[in-house]
N, C-alpha and C. Protein backbone atom coordinates (compact mmCIF):
# COMPACT_ATOMS: atom_id res chain seq x y z
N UNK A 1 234.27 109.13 268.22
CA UNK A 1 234.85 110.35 268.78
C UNK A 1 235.52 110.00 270.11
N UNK A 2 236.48 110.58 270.61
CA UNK A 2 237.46 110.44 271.35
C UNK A 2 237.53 111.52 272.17
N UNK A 3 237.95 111.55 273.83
CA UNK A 3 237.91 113.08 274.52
C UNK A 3 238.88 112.49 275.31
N UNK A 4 240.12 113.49 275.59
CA UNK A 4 240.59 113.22 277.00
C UNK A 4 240.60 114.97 277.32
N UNK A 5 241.64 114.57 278.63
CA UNK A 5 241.63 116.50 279.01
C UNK A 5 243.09 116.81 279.48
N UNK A 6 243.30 117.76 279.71
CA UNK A 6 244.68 117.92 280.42
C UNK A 6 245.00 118.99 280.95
N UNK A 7 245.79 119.32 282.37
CA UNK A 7 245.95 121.07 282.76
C UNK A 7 247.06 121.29 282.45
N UNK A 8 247.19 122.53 282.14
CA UNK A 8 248.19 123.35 281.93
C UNK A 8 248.51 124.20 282.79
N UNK A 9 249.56 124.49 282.67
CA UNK A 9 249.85 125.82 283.79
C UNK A 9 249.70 127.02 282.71
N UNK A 10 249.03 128.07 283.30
CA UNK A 10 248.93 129.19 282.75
C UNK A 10 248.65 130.09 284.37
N UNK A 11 249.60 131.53 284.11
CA UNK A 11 249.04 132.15 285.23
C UNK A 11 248.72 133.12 284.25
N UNK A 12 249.02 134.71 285.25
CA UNK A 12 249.08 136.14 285.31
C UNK A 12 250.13 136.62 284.22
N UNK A 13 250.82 135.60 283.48
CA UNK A 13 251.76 136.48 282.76
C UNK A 13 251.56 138.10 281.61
N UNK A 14 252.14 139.17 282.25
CA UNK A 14 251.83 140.16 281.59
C UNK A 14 250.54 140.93 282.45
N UNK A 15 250.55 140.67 283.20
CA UNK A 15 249.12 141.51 284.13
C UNK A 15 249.94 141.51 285.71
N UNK A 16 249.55 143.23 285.74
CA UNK A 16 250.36 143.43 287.08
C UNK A 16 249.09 143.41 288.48
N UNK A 17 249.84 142.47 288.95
CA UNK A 17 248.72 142.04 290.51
C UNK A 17 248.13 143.04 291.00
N UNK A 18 248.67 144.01 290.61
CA UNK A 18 247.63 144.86 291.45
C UNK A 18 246.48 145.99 290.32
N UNK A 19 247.44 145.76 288.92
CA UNK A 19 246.55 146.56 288.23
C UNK A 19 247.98 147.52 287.61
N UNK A 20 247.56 148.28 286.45
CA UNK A 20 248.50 149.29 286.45
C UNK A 20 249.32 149.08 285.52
N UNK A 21 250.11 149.76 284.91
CA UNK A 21 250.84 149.82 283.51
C UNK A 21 252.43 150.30 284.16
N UNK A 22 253.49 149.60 283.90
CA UNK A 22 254.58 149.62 284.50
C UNK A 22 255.83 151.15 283.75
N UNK A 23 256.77 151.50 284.26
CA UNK A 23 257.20 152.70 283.06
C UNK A 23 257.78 151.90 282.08
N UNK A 24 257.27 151.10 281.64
CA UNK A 24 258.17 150.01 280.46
C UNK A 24 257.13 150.20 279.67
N UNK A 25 255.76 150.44 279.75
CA UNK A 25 254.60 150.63 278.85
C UNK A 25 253.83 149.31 278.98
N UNK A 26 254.26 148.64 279.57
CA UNK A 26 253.28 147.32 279.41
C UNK A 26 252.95 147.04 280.72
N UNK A 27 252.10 146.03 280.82
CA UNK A 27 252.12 145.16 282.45
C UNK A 27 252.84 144.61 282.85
N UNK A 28 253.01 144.42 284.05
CA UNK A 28 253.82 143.86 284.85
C UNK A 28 253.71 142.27 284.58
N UNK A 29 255.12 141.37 284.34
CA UNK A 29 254.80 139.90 284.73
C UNK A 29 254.43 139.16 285.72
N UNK A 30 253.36 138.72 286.15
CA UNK A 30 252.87 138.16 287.24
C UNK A 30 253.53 136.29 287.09
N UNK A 31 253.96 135.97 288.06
CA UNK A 31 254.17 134.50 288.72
C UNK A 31 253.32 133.93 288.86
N UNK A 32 253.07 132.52 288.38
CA UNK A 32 252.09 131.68 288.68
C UNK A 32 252.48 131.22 290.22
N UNK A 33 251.10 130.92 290.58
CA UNK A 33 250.82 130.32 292.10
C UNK A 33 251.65 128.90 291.86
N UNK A 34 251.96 128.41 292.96
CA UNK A 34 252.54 127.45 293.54
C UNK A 34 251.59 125.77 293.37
N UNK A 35 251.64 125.03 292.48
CA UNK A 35 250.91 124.26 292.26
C UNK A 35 250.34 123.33 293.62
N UNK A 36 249.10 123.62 293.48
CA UNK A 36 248.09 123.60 294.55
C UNK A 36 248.37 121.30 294.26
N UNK A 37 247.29 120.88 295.55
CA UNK A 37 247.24 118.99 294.89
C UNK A 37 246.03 119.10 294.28
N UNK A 38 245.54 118.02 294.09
CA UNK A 38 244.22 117.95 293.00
C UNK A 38 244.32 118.12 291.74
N UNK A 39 242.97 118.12 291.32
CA UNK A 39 242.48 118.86 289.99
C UNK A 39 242.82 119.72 289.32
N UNK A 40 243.11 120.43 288.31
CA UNK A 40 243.60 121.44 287.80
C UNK A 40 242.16 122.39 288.05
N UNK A 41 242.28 123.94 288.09
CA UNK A 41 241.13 124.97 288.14
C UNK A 41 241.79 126.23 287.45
N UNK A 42 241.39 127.08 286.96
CA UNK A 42 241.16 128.31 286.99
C UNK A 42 242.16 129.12 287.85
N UNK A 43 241.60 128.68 288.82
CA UNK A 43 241.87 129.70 290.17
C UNK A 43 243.41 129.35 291.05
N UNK A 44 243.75 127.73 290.23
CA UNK A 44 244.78 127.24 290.78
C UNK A 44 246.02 127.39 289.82
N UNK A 45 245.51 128.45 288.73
CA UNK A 45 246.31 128.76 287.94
C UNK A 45 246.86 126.87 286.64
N UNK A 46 245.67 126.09 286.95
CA UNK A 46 245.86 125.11 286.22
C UNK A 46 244.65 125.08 284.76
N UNK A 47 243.86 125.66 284.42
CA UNK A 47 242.97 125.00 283.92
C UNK A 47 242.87 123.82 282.59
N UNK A 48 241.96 123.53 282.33
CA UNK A 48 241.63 122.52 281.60
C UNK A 48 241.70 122.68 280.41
N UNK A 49 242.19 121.59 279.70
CA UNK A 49 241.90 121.43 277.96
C UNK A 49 241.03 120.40 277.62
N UNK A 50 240.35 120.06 277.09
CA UNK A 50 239.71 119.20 276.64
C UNK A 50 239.67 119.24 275.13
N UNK A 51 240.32 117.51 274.56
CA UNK A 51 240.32 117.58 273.42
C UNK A 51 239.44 116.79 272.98
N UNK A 52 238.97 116.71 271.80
CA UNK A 52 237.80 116.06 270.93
C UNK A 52 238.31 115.72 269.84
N UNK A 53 238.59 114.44 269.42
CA UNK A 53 239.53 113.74 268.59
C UNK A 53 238.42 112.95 267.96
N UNK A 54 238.41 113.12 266.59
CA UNK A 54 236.98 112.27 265.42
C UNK A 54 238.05 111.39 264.80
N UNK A 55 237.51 109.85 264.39
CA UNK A 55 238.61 109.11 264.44
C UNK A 55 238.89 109.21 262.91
N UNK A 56 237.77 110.44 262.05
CA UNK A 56 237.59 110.57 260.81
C UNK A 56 239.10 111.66 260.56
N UNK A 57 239.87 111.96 262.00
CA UNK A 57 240.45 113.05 261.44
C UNK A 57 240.98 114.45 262.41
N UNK A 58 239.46 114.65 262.18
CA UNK A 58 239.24 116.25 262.64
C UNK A 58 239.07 116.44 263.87
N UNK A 59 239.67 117.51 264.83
CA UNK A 59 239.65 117.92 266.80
C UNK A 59 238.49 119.08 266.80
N UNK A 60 238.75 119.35 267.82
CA UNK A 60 238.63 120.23 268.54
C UNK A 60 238.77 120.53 270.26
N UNK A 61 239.76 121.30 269.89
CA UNK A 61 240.60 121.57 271.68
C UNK A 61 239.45 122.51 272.16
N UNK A 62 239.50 122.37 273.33
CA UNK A 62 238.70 123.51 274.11
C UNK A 62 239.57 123.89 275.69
N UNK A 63 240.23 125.25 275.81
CA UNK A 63 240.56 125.48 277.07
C UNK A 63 239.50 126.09 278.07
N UNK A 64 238.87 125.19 279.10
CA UNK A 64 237.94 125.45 279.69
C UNK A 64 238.47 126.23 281.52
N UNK A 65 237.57 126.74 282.39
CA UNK A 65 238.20 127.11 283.42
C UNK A 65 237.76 125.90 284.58
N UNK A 66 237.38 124.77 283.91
CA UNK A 66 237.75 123.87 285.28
C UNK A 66 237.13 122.68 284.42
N UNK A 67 236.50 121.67 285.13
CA UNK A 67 236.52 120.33 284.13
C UNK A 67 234.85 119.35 285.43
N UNK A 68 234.11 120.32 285.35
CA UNK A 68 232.95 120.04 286.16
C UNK A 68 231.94 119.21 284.90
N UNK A 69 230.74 118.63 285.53
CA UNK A 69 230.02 117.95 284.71
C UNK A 69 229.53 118.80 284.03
N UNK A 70 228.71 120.44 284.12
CA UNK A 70 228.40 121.38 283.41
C UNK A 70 229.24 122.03 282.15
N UNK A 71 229.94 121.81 282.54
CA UNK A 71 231.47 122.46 281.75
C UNK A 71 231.59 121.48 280.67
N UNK A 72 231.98 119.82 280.97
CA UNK A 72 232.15 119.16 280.24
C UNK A 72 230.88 118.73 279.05
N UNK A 73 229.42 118.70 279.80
CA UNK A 73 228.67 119.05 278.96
C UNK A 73 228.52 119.93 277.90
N UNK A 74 228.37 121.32 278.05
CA UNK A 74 228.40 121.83 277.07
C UNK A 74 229.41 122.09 276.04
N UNK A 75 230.51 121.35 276.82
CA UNK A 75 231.54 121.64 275.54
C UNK A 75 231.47 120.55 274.55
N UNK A 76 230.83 119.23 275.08
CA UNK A 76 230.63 118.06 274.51
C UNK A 76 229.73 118.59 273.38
N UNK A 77 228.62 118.66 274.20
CA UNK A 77 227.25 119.75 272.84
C UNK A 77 227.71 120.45 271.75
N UNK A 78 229.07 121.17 271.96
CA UNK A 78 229.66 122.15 270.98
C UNK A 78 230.40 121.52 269.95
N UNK A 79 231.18 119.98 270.23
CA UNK A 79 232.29 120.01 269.28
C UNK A 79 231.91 118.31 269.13
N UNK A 80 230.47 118.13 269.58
CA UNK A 80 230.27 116.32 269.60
C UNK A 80 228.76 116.35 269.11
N UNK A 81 228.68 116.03 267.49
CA UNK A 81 226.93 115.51 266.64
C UNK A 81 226.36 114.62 268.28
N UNK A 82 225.10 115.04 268.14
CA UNK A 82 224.37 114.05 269.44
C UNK A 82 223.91 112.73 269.03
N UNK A 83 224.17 111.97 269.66
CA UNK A 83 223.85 110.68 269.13
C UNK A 83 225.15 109.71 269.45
N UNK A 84 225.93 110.48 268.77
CA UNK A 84 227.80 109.97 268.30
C UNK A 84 228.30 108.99 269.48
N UNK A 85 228.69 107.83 268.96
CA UNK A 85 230.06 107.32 270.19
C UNK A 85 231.04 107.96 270.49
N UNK A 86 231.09 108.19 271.74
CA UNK A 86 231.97 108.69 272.40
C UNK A 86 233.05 107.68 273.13
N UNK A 87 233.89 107.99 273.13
CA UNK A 87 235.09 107.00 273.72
C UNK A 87 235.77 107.75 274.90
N UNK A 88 235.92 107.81 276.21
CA UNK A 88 236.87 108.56 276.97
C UNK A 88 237.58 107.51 278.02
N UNK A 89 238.15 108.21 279.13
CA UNK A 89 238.50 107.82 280.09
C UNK A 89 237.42 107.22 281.15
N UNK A 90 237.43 106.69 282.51
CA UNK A 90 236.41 107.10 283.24
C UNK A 90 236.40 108.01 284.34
N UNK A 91 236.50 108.96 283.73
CA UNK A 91 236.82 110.31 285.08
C UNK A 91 234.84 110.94 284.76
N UNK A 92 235.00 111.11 286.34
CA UNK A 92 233.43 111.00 286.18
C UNK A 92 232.41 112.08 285.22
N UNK A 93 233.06 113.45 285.09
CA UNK A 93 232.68 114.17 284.28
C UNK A 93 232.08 113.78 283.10
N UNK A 94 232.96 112.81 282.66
CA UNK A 94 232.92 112.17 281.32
C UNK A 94 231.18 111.37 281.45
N UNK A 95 231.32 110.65 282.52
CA UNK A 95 230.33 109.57 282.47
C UNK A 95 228.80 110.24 282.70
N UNK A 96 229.05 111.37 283.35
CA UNK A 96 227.85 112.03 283.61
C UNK A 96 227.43 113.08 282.26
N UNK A 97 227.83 112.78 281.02
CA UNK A 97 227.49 113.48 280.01
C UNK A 97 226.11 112.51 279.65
N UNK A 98 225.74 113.45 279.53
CA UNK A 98 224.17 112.84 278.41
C UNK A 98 224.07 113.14 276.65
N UNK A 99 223.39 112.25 276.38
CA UNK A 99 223.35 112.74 274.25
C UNK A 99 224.05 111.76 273.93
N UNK A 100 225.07 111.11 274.27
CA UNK A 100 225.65 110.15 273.49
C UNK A 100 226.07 109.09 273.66
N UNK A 101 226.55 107.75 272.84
CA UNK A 101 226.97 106.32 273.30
C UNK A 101 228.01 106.42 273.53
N UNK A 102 228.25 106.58 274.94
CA UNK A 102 229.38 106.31 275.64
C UNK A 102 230.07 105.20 276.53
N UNK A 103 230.90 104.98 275.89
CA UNK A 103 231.84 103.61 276.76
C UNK A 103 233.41 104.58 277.03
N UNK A 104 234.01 103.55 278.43
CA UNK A 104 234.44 104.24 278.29
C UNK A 104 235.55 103.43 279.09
N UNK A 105 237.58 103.17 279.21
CA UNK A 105 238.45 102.48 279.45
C UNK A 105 238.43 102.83 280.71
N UNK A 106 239.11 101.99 281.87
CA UNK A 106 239.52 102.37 283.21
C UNK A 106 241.07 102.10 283.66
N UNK A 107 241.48 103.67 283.72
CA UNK A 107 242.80 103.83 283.71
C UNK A 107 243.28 103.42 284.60
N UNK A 108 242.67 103.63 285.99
CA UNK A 108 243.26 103.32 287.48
C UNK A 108 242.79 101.98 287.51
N UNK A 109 242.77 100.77 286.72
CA UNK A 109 242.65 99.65 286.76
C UNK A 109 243.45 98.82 285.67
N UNK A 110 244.62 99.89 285.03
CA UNK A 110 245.36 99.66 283.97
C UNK A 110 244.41 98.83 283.08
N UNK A 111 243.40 99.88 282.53
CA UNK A 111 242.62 99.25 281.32
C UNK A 111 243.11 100.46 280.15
N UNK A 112 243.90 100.47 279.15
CA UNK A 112 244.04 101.37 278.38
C UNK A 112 243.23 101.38 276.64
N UNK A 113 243.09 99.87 276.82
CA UNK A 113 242.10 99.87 275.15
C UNK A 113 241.25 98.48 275.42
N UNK A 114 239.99 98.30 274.73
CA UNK A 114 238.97 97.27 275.38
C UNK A 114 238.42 96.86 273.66
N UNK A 115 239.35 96.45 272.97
CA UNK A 115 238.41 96.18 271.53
C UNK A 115 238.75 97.96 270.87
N UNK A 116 237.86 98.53 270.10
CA UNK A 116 237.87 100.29 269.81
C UNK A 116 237.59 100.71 270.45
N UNK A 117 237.65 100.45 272.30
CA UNK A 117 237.29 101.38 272.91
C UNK A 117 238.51 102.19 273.42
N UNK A 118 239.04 102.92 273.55
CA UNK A 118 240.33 103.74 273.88
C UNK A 118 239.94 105.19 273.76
N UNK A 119 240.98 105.68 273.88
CA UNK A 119 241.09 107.01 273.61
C UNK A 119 242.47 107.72 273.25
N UNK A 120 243.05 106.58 273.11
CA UNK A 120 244.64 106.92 272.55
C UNK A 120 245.54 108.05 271.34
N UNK A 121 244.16 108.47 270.83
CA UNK A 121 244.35 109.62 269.58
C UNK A 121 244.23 110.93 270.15
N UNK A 122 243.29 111.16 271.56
CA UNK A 122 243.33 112.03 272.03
C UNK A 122 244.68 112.14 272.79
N UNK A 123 245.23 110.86 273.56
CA UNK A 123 246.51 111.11 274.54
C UNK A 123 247.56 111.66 273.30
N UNK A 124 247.63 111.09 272.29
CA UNK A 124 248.87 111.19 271.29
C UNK A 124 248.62 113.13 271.19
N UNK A 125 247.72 113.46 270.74
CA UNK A 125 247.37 114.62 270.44
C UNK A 125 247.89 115.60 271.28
N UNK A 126 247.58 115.46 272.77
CA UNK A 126 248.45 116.09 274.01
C UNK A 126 249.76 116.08 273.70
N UNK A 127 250.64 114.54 273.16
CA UNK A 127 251.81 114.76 273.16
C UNK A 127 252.38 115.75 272.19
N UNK A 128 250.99 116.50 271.45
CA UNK A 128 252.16 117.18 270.43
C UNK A 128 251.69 118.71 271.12
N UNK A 129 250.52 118.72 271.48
CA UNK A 129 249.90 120.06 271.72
C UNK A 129 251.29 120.32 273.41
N UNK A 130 251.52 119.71 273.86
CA UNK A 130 252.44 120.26 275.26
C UNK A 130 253.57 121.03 274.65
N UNK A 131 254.57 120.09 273.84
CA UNK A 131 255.44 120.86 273.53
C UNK A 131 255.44 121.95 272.30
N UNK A 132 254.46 122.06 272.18
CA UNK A 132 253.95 123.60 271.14
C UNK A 132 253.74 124.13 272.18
N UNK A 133 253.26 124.32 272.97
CA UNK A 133 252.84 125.39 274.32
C UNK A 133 254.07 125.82 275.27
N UNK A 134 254.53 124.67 275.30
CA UNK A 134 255.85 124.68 276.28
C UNK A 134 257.25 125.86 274.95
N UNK A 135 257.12 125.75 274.07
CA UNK A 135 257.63 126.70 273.65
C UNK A 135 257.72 127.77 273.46
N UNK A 136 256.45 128.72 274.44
CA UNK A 136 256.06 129.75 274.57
C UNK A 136 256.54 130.74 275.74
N UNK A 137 257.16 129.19 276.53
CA UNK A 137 257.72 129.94 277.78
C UNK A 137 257.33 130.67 278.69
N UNK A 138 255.67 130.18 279.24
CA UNK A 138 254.71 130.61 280.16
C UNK A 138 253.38 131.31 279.61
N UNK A 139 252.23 130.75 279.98
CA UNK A 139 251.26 131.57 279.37
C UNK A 139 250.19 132.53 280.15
N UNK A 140 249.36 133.29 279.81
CA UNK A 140 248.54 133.64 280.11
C UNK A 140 247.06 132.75 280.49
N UNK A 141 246.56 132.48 281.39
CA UNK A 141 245.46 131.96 281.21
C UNK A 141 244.30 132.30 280.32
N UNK A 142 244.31 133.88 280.46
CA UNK A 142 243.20 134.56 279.48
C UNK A 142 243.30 134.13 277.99
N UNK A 143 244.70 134.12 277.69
CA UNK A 143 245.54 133.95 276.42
C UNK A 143 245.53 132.73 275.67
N UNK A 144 245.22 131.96 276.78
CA UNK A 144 245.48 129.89 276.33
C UNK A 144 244.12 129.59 275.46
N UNK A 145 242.84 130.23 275.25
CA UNK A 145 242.21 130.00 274.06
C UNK A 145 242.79 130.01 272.84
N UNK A 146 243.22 131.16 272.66
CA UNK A 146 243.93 131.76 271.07
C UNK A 146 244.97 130.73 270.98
N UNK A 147 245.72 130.43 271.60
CA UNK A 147 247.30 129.65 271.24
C UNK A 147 246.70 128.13 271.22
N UNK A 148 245.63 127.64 272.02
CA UNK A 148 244.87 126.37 271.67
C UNK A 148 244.14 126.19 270.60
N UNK A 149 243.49 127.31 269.75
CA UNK A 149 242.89 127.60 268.96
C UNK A 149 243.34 127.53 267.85
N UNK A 150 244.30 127.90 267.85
CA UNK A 150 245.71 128.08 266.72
C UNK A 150 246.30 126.72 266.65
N UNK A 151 246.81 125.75 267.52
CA UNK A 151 246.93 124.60 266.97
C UNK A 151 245.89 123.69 266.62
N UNK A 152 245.21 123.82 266.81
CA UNK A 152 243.83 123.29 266.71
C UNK A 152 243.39 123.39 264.94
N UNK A 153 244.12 124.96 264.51
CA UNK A 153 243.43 125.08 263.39
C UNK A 153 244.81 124.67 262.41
N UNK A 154 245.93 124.47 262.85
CA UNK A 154 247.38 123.98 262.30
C UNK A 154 246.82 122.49 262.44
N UNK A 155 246.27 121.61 263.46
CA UNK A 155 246.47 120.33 263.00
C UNK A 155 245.16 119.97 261.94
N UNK A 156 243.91 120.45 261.80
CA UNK A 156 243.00 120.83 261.04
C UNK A 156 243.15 120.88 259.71
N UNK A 157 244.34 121.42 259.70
CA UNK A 157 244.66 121.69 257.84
C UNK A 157 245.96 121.19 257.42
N UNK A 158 246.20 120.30 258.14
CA UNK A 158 248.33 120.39 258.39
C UNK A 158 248.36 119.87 257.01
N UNK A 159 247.56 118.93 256.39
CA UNK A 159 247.39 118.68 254.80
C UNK A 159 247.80 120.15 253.61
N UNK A 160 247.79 120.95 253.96
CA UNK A 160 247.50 122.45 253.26
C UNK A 160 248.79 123.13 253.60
N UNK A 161 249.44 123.36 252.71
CA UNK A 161 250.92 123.96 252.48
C UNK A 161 250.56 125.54 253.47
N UNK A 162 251.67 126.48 253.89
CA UNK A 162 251.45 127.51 254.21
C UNK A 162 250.76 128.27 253.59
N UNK A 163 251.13 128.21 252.23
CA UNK A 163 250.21 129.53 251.90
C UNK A 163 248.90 129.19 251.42
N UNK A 164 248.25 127.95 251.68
CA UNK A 164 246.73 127.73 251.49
C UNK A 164 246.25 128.40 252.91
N UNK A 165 247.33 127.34 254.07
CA UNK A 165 246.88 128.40 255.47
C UNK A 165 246.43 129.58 255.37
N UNK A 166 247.69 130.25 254.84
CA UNK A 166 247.32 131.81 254.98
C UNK A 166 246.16 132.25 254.35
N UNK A 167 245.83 131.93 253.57
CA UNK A 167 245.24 132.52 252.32
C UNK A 167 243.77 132.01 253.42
N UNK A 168 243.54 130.78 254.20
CA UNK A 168 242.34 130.68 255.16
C UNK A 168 242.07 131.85 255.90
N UNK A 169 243.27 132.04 256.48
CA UNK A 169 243.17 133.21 257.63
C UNK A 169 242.91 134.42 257.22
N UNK A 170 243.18 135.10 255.75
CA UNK A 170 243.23 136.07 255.42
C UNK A 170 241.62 136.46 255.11
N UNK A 171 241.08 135.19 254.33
CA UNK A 171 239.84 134.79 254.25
C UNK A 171 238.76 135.21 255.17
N UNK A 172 239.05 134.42 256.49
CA UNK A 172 238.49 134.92 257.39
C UNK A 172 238.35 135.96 257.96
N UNK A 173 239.51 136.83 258.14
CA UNK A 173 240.23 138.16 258.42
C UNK A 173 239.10 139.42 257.71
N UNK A 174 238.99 138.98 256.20
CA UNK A 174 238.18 140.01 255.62
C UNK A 174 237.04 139.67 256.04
N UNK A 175 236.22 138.73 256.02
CA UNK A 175 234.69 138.71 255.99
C UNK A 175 234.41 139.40 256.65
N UNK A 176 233.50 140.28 255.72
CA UNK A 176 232.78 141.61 256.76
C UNK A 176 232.11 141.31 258.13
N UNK A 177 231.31 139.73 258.35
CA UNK A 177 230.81 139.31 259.52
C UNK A 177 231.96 139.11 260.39
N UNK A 178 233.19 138.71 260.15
CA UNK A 178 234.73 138.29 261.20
C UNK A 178 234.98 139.88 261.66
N UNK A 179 234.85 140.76 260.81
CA UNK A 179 235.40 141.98 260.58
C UNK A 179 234.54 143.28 261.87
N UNK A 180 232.86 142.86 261.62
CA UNK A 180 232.34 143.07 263.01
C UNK A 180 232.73 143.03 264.22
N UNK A 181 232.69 141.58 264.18
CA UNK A 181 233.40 140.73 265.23
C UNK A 181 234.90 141.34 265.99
N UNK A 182 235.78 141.71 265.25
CA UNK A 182 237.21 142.00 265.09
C UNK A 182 236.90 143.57 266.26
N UNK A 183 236.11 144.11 265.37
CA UNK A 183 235.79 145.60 266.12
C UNK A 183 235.43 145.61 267.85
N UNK A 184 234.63 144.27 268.12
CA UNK A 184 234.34 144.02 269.19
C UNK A 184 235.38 143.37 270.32
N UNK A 185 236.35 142.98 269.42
CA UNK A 185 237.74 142.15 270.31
C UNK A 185 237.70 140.87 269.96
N UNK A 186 236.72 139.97 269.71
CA UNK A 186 236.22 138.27 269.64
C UNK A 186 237.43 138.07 269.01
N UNK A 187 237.80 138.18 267.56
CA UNK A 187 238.85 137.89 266.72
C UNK A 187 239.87 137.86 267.70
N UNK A 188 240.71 138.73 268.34
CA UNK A 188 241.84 139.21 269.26
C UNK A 188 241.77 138.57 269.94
N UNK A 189 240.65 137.68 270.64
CA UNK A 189 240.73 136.72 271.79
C UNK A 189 240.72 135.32 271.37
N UNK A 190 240.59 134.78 270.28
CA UNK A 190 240.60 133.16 269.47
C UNK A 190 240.23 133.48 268.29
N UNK A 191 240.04 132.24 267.68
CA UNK A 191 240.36 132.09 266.45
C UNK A 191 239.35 131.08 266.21
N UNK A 192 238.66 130.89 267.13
CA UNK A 192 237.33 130.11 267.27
C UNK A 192 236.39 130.83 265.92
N UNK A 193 236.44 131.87 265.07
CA UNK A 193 236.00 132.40 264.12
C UNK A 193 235.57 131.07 262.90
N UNK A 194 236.94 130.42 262.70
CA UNK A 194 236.37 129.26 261.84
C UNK A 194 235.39 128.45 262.19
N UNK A 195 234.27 128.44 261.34
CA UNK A 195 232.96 127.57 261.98
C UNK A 195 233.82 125.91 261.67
N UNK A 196 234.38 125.83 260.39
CA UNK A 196 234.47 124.29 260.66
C UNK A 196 235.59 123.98 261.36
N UNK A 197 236.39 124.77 262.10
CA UNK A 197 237.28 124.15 262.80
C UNK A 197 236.78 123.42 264.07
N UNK A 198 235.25 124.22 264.46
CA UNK A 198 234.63 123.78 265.96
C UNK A 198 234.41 122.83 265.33
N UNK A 199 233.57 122.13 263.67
CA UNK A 199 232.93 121.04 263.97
C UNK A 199 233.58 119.85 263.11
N UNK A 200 233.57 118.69 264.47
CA UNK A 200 234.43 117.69 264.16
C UNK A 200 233.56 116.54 263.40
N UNK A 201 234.07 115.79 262.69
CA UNK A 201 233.41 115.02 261.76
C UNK A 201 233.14 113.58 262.26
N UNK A 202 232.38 113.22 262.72
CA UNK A 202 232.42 111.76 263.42
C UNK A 202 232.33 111.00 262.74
């Protein structure tokens, strides 16, 4: 298994700064902040993706609101069998995960692959997930689950003509347990609904 991460810009788009419904019927477009130095956050209108690349195949993206050792833990727990080799970068988050055999390349020492140790399926993966996003023409931060979620479940099945896709989604759509769910908003906010899309196959 394979992890890298990456920020995105996502602000306020569609939510008016102060609150309030515009006479157009919708919210106001809000401007992203001015890219702060550092880390990507949440709050800096950058947050995090973290992808989980099984070399059997199968991901799982996660847009998180910052990229701390807590954060990276449990998302590891969610989309990584315990035990599993793990392959990343060495950004320290990474190294301070527990549960699994981890090695891991050193970038700022131009180390990019060490034998199978790399993580090069996850970088490739970014290169396709940016310009699917970048075609959206600014996002919502709240919003960047669902649209991560969604490619996530397009590269998942990309084997499967459209209308097997559909016929997944529709699938899901009815199950009276999704259908609960749906009533509550969960559905409307990701697509995290597919259980096997979270779990990646090591």
């Amino acid at each position: 298994m394979e992890a890298d991460d990456l920020y995105h810009t996502a602000g306020q788009k569609g939510q008016a700064k102060q609150g309030g419904i515009k006479p157009l019927g919708r919210h106001a477009r809000g401007r992203r902040k001015k890219r702060e130095p550092g880390r990507g956050h949440d709050e800096k209108d950058r947050p995090a993706i973290i992808a989980w690349v099984s070399r059997q195949g199968a991901v799982v993206i996660q847009a998180t609101k910052d990229f701390t050792v807590k954060t990276v833990q449990k998302a590891a727990d969610i989309a990584v069998h315990a035990g599993s080799r793990l392959y990343t970068d060495s950004a320290s988050s990474y190294r301070a995960v527990q549960g699994y055999v981890h090695e891991f390349v050193n970038h700022t020492q131009k180390e990019y692959a060490r034998g199978d140790v790399h993580d090069n399926r996850a970088e490739c993966l970014f290169s396709l997930l940016k310009p699917y996003l970048r075609v959206f023409r600014g996002l919502s931060k709240i919003n960047l689950p669902g649209y991560v979620n969604f490619f996530q479940f397009l590269w998942n099945f990309r084997y499967q003509n459209a209308f097997e896709q559909a016929e997944l989604i529709l699938w899901a759509a009815l199950d009276p347990a999704i259908a609960r769910r749906a009533r509550r908003g969960e559905v409307v906010r990701s697509l995290d609904h597919f259980d096997l899309l979270q779990t990646a196959i090591n």
